[in-house]
Protein backbone atom coordinates (compact mmCIF):
# COMPACT_ATOMS: atom_id res chain seq x y z
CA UNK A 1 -77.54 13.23 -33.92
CA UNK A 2 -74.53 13.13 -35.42
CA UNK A 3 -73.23 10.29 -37.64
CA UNK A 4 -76.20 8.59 -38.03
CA UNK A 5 -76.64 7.73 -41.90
CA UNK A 6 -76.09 3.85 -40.82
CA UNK A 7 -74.98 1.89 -38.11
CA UNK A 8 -74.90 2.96 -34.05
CA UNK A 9 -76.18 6.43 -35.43
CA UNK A 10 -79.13 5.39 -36.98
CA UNK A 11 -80.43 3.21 -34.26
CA UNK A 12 -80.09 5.94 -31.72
CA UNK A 13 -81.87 8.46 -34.32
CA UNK A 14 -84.38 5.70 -34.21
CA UNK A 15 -84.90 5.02 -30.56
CA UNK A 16 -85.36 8.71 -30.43
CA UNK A 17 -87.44 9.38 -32.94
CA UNK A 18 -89.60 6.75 -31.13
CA UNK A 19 -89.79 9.05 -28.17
CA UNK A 20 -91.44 11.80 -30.66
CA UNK A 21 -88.26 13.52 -31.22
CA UNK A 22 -87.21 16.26 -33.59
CA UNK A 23 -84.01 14.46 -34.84
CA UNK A 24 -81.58 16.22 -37.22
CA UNK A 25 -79.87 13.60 -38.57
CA UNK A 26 -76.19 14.37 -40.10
CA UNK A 27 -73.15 12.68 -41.84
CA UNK A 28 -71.71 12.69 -44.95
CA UNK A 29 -73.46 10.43 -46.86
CA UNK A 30 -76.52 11.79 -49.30
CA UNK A 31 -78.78 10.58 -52.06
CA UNK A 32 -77.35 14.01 -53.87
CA UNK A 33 -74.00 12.12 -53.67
CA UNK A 34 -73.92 8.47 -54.98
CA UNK A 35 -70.47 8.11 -54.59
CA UNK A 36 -70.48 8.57 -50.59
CA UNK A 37 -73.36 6.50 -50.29
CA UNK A 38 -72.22 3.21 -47.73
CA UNK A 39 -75.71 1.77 -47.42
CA UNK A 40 -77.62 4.03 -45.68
CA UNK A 41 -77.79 8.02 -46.18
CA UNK A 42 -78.94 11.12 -43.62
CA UNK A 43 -82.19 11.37 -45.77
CA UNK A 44 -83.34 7.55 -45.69
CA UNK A 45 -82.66 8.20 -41.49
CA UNK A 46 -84.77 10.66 -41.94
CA UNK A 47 -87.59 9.26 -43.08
CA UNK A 48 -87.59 6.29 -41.05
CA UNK A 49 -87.27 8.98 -37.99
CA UNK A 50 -90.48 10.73 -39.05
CA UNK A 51 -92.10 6.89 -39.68
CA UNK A 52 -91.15 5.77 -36.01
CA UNK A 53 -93.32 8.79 -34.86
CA UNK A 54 -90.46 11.68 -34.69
CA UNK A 55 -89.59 14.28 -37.04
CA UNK A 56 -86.54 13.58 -38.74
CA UNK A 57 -84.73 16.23 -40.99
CA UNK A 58 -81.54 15.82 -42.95
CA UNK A 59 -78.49 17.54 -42.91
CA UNK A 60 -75.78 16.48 -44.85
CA UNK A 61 -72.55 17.69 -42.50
CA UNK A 62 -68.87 16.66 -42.68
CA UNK A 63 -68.38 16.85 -39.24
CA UNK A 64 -64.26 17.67 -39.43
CA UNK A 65 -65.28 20.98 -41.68
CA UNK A 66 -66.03 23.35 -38.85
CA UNK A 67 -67.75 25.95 -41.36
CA UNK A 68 -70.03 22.64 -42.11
CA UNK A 69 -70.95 21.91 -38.53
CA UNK A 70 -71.20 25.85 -37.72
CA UNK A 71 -73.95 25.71 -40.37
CA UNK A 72 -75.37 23.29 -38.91
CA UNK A 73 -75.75 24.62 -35.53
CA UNK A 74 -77.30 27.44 -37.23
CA UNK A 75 -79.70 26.06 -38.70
CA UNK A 76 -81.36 24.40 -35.71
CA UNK A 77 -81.02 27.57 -33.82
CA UNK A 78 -82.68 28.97 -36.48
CA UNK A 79 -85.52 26.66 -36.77
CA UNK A 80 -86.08 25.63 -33.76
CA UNK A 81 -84.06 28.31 -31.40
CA UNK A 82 -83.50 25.46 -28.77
CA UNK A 83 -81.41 22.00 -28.47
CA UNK A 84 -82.65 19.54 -26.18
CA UNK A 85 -79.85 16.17 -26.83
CA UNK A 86 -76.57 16.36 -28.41
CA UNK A 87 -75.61 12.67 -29.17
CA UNK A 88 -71.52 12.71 -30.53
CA UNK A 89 -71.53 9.21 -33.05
CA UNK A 90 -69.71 10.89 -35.33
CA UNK A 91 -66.21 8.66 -35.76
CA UNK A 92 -63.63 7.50 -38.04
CA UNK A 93 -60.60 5.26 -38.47
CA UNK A 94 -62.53 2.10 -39.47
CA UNK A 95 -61.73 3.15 -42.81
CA UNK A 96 -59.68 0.92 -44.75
CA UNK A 97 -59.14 -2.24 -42.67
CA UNK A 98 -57.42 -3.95 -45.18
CA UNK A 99 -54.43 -1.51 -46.53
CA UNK A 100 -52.85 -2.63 -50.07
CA UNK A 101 -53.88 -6.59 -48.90
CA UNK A 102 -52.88 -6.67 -45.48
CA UNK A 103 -54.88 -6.60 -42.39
CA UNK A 104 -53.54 -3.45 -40.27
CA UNK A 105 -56.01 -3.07 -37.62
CA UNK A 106 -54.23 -5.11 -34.55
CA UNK A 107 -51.01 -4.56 -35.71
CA UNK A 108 -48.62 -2.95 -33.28
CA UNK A 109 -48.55 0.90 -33.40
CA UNK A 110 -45.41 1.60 -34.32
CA UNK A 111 -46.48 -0.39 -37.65
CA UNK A 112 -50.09 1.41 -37.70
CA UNK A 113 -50.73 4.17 -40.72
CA UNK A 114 -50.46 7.54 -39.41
CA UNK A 115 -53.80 8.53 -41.12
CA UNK A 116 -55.76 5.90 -38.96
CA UNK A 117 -54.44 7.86 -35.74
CA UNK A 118 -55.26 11.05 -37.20
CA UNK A 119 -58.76 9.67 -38.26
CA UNK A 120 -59.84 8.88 -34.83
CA UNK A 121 -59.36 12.35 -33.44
CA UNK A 122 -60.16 14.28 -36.54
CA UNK A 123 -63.42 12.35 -37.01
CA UNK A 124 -64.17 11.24 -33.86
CA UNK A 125 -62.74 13.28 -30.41
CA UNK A 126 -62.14 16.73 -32.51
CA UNK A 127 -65.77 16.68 -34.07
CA UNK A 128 -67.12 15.30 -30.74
CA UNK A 129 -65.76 18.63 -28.95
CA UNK A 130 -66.49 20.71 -32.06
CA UNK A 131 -70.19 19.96 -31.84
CA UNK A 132 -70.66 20.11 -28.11
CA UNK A 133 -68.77 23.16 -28.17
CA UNK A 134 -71.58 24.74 -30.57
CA UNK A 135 -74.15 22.66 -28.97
CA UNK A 136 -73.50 23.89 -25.04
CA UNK A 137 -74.45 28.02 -25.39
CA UNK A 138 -78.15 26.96 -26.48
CA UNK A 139 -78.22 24.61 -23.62
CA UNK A 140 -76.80 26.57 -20.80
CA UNK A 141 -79.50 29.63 -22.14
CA UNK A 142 -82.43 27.73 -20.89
CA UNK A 143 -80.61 25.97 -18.00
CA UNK A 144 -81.33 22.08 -19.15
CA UNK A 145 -79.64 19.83 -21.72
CA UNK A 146 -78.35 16.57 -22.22
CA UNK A 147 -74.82 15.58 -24.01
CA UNK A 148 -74.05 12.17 -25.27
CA UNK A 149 -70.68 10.85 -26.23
CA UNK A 150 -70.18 7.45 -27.69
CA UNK A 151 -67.92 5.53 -26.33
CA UNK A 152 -66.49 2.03 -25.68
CA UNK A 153 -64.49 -0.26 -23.30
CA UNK A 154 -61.52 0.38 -25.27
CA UNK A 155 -61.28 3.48 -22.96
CA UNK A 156 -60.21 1.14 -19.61
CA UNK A 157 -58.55 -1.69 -21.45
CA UNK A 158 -55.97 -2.90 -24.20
CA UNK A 159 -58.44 -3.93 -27.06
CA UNK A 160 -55.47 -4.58 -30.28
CA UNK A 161 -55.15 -1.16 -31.19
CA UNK A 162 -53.85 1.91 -29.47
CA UNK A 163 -54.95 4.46 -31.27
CA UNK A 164 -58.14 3.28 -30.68
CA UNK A 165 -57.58 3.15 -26.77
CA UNK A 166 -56.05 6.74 -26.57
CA UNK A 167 -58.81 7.79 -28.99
CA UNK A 168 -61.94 6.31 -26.25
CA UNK A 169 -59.89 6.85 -23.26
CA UNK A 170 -60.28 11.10 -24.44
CA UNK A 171 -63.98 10.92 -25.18
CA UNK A 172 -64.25 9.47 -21.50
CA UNK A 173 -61.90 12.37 -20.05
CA UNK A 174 -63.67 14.69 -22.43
CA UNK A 175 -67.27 14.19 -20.96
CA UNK A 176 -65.58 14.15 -17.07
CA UNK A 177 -64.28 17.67 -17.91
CA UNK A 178 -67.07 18.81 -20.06
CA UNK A 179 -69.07 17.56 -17.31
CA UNK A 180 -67.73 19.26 -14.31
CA UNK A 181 -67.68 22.75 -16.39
CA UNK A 182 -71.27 22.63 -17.61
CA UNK A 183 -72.80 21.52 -14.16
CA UNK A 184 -73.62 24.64 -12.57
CA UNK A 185 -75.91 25.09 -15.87
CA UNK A 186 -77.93 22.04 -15.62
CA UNK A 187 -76.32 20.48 -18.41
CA UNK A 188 -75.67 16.46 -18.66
CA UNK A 189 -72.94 14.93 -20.06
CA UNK A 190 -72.62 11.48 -20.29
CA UNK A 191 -70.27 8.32 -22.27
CA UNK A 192 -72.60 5.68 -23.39
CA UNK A 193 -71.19 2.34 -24.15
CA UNK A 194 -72.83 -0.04 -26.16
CA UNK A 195 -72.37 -4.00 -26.55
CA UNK A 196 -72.03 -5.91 -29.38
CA UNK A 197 -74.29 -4.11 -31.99
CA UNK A 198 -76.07 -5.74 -35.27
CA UNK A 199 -75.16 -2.94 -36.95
CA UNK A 200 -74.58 -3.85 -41.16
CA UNK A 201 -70.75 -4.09 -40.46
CA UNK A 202 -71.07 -7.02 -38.38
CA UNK A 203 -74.15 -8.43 -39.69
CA UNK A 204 -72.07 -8.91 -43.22
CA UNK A 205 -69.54 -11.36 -40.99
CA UNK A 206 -72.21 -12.92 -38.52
CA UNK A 207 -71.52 -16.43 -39.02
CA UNK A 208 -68.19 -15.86 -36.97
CA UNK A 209 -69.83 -14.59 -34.49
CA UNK A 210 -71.61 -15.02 -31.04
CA UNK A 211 -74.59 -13.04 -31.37
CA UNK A 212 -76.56 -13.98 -28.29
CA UNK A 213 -75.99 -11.37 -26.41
CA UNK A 214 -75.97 -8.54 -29.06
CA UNK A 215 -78.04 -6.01 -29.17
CA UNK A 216 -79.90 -3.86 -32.52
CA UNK A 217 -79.12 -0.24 -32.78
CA UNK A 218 -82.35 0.64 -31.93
CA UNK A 219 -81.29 -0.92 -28.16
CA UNK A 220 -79.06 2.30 -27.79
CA UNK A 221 -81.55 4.73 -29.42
CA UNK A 222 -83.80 3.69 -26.57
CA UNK A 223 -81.07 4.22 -23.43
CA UNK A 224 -80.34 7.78 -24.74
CA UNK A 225 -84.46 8.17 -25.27
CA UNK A 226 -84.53 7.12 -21.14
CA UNK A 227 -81.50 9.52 -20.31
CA UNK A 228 -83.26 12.22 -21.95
CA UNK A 229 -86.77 12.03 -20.14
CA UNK A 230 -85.16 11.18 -16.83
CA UNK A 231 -85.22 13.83 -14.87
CA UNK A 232 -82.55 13.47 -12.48
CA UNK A 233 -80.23 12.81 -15.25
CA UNK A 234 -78.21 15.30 -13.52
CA UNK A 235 -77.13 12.68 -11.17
CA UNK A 236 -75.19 10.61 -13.70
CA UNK A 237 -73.61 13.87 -15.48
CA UNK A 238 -70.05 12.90 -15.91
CA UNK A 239 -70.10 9.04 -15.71
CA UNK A 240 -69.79 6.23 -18.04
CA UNK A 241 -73.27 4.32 -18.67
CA UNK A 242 -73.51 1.05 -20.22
CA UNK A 243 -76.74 1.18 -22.36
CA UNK A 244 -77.87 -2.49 -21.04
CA UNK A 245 -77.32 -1.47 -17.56
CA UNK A 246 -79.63 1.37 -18.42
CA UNK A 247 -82.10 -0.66 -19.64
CA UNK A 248 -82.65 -2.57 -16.44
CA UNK A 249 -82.48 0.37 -14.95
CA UNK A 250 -85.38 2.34 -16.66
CA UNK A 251 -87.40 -1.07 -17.66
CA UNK A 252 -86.90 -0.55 -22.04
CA UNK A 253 -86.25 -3.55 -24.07
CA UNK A 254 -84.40 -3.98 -27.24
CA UNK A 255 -86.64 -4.85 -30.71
CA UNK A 256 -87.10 -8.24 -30.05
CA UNK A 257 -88.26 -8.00 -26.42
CA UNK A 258 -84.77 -9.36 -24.45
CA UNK A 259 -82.67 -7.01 -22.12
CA UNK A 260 -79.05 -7.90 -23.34
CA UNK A 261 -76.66 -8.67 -19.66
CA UNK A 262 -74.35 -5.87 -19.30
CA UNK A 263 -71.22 -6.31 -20.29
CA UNK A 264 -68.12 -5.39 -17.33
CA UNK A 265 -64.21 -4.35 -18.11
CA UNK A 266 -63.59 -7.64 -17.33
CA UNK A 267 -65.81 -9.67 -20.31
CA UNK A 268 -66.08 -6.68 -22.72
């Protein structure tokens, strides 16, 4: 589970761990290192994992240091020797909405900061490929395995920033191609969108919002938790899945009981 100290990430470490998952949880932020620490680190995942009725374990992994996330691989193939669910959360370019006072997020791209382009596919479609890369030989050696790519509307439609767009629009391409290559091994691959998501970002500006048809991050933990036990998942390898379609589909609800409507291309 990568990228899952807060946020999406944790709520899908959660929904798994609910399933009685072993979950590594990774990112960059650790109790070891105040300074990183955004509320929420891989360890405090980790033991909410274990407390849901999983097994969570740790790893702190900077997911755009290949030597970090070859470690990482490593490890679980050391301690475990298989991998049953990749799920690629892992993303950047949020960073630094606000640059020197002004807010640079919709502006047009030829007035966007280089480093928030390079963000998005360092930290988010490099280190999605990067894992699955490492993450598809102990899959394809016992003939089963699931990948799961994070991914968003943004993919199919203008949503005020283009890096953004071109940045979704490759995860989607990248799980149609990944897809198509690993099929002959019995190997899913899958984008997951979710809706609007209580995760602490948006919580901290909820009063301008419409949250009534939002859904927790656990919401998402649970439609990867159904993927994962379904299986003919093999059916949907290479698709886009909306995570409240999925829950109609497989009958989970979110934490408070309701089945958020799906959202379309048209209303996202």
């Amino acid at each position: 589970m990568t990228g899952a100290s807060r946020g999406v990430g944790k709520g899908i470490a959660l929904g798994l761990g609910e399933a009685g998952a072993i979950v590594y949880v990774t990112g960059r932020s650790a109790q070891e290192h105040p300074d990183t620490i955004q509320a929420g680190t891989v360890e405090a995942t980790a033991r909410a994992v274990t407390e849901a009725g999983g097994e969570g374990i740790p790893v702190v992994c900077d997911h755009t240091d290949d030597d970090a996330v070859a470690t990482l691989f490593e490890q679980i193939r050391r301690d475990h020797s298989y991998l049953n669910v990749l799920v690629n959360n892992v993303w950047g370019g949020y960073e630094r909405m606000f640059d020197e006072g002004v807010y640079t997020w919709e502006l047009p791209f030829w007035q966007q900061p280089m480093w928030r382009c390079d963000a998005m596919f360092a930290a988010g479609v490099r280190a999605q490929y990067a894992a699955s890369r490492l993450a598809a030989p102990m899959m394809i050696a016992r003939k089963q395995g699931l990948i799961v790519n994070l991914s968003y509307w943004a993919a199919q439609k203008y949503m005020a920033n283009v890096a953004y767009g071109v940045a979704k629009a490759a995860t989607d391409r990248m799980t149609r191609d990944m897809a198509h290559e690993l099929e002959p091994h019995n190997v899913a691959v899958v984008s997951l969108y979710p809706g609007l998501v209580r995760t602490e970002k948006v919580m901290a500006i909820a009063e301008y919002l419409d949250l009534s048809n939002s859904e927790s991050p656990v919401f998402i933990g649970r439609a990867v938790a159904a993927l994962a036990a379904d299986d003919a998942v093999m059916q949907k390898t290479g698709q886009v899945l909306v995570a409240a379609s999925l829950a109609w589909e497989y009958g989970f609800v979110d934490v408070d009981g309701k089945q958020p409507r799906s959202l379309s291309l048209e209303d996202a």
